[in-house]
N, C-alpha and C. Protein backbone atom coordinates (compact mmCIF):
# COMPACT_ATOMS: atom_id res chain seq x y z
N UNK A 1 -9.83 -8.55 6.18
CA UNK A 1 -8.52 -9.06 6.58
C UNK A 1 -7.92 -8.19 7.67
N UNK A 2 -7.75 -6.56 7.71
CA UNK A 2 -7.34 -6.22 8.25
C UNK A 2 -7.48 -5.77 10.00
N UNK A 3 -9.36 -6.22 10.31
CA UNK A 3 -9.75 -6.22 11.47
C UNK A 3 -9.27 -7.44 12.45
N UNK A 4 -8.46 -8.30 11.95
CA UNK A 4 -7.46 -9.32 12.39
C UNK A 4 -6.49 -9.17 12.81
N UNK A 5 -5.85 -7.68 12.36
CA UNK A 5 -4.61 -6.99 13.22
C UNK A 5 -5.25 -6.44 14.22
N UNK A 6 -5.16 -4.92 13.38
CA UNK A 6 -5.14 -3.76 14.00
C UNK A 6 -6.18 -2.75 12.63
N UNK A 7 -7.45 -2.67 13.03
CA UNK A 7 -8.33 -2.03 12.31
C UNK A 7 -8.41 -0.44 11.97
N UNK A 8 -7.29 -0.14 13.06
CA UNK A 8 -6.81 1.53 12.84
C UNK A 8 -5.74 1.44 11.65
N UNK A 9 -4.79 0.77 11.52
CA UNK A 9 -3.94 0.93 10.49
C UNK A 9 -3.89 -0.29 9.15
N UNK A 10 -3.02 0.93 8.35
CA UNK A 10 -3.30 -0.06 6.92
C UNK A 10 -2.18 -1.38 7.12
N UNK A 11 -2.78 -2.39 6.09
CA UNK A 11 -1.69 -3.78 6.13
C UNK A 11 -1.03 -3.60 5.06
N UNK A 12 0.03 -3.76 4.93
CA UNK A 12 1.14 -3.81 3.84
C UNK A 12 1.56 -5.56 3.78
N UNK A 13 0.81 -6.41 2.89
CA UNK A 13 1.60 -7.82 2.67
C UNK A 13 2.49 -7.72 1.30
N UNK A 14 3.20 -9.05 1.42
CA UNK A 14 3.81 -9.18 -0.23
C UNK A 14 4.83 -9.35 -0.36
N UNK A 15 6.02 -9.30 -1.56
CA UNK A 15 7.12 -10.23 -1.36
C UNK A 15 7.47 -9.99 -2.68
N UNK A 16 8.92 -10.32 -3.10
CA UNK A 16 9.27 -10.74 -4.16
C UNK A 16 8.55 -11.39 -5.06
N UNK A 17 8.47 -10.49 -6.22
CA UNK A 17 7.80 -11.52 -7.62
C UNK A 17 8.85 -12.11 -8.58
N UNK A 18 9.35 -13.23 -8.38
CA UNK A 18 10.58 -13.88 -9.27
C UNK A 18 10.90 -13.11 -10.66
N UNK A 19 9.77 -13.60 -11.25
CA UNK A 19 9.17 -13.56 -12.75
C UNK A 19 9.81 -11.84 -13.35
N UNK A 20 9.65 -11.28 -12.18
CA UNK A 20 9.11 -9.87 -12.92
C UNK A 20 10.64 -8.71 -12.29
N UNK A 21 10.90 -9.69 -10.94
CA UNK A 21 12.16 -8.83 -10.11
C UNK A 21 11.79 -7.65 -9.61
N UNK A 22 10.70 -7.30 -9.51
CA UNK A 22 9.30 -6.71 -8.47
C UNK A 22 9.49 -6.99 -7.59
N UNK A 23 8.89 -6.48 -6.47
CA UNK A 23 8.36 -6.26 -5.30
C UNK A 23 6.71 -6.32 -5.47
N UNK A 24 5.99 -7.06 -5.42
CA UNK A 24 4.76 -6.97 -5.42
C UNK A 24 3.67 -7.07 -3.84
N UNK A 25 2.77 -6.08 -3.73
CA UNK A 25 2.60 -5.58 -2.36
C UNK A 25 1.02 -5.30 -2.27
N UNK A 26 0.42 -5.96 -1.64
CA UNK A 26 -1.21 -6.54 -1.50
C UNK A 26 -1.34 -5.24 0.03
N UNK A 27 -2.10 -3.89 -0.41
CA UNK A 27 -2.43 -3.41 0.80
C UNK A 27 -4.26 -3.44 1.27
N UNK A 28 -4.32 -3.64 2.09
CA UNK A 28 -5.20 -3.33 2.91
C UNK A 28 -6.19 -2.35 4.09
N UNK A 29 -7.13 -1.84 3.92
CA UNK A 29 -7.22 -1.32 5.39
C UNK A 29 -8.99 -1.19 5.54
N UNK A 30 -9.04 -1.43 6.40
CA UNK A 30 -10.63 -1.55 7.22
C UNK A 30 -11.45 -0.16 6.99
N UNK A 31 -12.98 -0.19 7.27
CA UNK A 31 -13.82 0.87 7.52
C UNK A 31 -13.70 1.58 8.47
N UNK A 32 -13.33 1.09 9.67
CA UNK A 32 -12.60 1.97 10.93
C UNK A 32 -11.47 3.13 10.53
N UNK A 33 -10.14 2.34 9.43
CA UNK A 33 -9.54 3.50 9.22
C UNK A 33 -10.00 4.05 8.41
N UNK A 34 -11.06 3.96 7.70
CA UNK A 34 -11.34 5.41 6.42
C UNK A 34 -11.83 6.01 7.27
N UNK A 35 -12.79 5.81 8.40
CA UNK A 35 -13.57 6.76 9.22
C UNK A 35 -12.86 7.84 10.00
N UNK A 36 -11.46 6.83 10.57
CA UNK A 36 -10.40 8.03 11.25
C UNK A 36 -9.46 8.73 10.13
N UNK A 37 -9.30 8.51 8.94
CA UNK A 37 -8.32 8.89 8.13
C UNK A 37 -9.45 9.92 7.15
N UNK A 38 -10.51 10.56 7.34
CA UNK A 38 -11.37 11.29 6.51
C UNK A 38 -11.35 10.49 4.69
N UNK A 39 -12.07 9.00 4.85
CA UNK A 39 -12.18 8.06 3.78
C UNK A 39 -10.96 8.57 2.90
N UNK A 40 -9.75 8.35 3.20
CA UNK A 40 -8.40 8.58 2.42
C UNK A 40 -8.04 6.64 2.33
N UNK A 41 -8.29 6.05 1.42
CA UNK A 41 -8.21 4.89 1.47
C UNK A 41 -7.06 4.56 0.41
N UNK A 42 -6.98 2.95 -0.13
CA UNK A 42 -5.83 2.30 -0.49
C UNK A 42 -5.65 3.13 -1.79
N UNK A 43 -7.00 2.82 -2.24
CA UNK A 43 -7.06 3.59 -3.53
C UNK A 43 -5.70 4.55 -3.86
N UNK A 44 -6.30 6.06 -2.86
CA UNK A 44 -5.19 7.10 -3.10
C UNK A 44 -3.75 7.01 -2.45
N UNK A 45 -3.71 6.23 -1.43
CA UNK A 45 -2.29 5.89 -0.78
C UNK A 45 -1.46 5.23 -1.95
N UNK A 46 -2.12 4.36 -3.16
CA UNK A 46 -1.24 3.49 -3.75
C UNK A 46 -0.78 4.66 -5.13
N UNK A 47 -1.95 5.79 -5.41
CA UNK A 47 -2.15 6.96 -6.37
C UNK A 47 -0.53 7.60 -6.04
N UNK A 48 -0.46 7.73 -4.36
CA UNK A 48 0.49 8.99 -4.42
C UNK A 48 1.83 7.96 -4.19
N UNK A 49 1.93 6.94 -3.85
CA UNK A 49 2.91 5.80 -4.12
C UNK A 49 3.64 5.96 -5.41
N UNK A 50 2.52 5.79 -6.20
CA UNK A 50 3.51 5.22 -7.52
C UNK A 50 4.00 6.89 -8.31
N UNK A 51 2.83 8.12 -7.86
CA UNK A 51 3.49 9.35 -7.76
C UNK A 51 5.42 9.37 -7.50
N UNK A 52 4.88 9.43 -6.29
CA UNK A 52 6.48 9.46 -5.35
C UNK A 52 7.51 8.58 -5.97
N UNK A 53 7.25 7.21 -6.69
CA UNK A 53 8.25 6.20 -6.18
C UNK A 53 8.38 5.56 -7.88
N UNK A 54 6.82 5.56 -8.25
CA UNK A 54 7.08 4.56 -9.71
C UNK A 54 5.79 3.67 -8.72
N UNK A 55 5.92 2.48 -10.01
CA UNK A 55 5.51 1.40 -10.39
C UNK A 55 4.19 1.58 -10.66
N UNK A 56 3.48 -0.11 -10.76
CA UNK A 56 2.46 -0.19 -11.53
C UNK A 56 1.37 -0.53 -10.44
N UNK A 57 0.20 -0.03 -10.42
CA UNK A 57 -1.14 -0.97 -9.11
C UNK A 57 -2.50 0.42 -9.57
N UNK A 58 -3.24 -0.35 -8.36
CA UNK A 58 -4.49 0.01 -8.46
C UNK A 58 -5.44 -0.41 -7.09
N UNK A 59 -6.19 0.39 -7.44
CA UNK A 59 -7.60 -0.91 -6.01
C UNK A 59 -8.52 0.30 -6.13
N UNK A 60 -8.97 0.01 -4.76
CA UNK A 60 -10.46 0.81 -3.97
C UNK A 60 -10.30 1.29 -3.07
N UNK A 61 -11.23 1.75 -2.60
CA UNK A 61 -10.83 2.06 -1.05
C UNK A 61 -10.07 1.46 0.26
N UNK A 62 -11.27 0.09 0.14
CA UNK A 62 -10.74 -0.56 0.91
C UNK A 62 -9.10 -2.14 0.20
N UNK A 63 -8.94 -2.12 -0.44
CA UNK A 63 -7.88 -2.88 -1.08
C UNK A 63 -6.72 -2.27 -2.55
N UNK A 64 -6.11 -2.85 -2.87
CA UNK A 64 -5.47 -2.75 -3.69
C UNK A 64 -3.78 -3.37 -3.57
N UNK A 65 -3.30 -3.22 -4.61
CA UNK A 65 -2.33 -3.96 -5.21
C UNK A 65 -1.15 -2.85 -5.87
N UNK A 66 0.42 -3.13 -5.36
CA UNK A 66 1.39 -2.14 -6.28
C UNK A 66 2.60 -3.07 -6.47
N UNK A 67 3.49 -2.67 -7.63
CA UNK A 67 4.53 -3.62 -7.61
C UNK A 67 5.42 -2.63 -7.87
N UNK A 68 5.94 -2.72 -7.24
CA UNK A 68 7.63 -1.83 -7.17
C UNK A 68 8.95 -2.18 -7.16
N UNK A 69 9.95 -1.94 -8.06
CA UNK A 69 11.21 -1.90 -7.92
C UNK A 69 12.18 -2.08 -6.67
N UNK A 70 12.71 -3.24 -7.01
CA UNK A 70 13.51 -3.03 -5.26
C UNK A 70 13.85 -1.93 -4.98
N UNK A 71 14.51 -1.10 -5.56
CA UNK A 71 15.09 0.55 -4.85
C UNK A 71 13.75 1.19 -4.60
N UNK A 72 12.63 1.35 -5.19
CA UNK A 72 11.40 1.50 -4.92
C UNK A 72 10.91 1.57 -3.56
N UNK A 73 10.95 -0.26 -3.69
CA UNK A 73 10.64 -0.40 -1.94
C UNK A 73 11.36 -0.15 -0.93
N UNK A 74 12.64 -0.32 -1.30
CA UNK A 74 13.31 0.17 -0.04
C UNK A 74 13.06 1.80 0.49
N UNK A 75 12.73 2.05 -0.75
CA UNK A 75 12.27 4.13 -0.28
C UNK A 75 11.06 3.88 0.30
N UNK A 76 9.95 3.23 -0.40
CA UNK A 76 8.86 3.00 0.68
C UNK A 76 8.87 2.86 1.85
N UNK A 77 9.88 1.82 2.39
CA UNK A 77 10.32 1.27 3.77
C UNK A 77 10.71 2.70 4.30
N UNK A 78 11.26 2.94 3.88
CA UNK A 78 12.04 4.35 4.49
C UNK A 78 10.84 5.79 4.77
N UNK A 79 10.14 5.79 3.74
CA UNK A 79 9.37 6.85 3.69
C UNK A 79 7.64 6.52 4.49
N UNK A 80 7.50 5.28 4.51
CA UNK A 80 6.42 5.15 4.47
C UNK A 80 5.03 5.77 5.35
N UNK A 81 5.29 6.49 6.23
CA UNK A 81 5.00 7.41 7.39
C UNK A 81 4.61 9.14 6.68
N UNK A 82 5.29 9.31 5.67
CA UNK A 82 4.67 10.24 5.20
C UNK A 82 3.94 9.85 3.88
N UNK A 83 3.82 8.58 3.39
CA UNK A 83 3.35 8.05 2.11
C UNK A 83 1.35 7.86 2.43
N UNK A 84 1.18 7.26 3.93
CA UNK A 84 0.05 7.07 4.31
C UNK A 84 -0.66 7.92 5.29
């Protein structure tokens, strides 16, 4: 998915989850960026996420999944530059 952007950086999709009043957030990122990022992939970006911030997710290297608290995300938004 993500060699459709921009294969250097990670994709952040996702949106409101009604049900749950989440933030639920589908990330992404290519073999290009583990190669420039020394294989630091979604996996641990979403590890030190829910560190920093809360919520619940998981993945692999290359994918994964987090759902966060609106005040959550809005710190994400804010922070997100030192999060990845």
């Amino acid at each position: 998915v993500n060699e459709l952007f921009n294969p250097n950086k990670i994709l952040f999709l996702g949106g409101p989850e009604k049900k749950s009043g989440t933030i639920k957030l589908s990330i992404r990122c290519s073999r290009k960026y583990l190669e420039k990022n020394n294989a630091i992939g979604v996996n641990q970006i979403i590890t030190k996420i829910k560190k920093e911030l809360g919520g619940v997710g998981g993945g692999h290297k290359l994918a994964g999944g987090i759902r966060l608290s609106k005040p959550s995300y809005n710190l994400l938004k804010k922070r997100i530059d030192e999060l990845i």
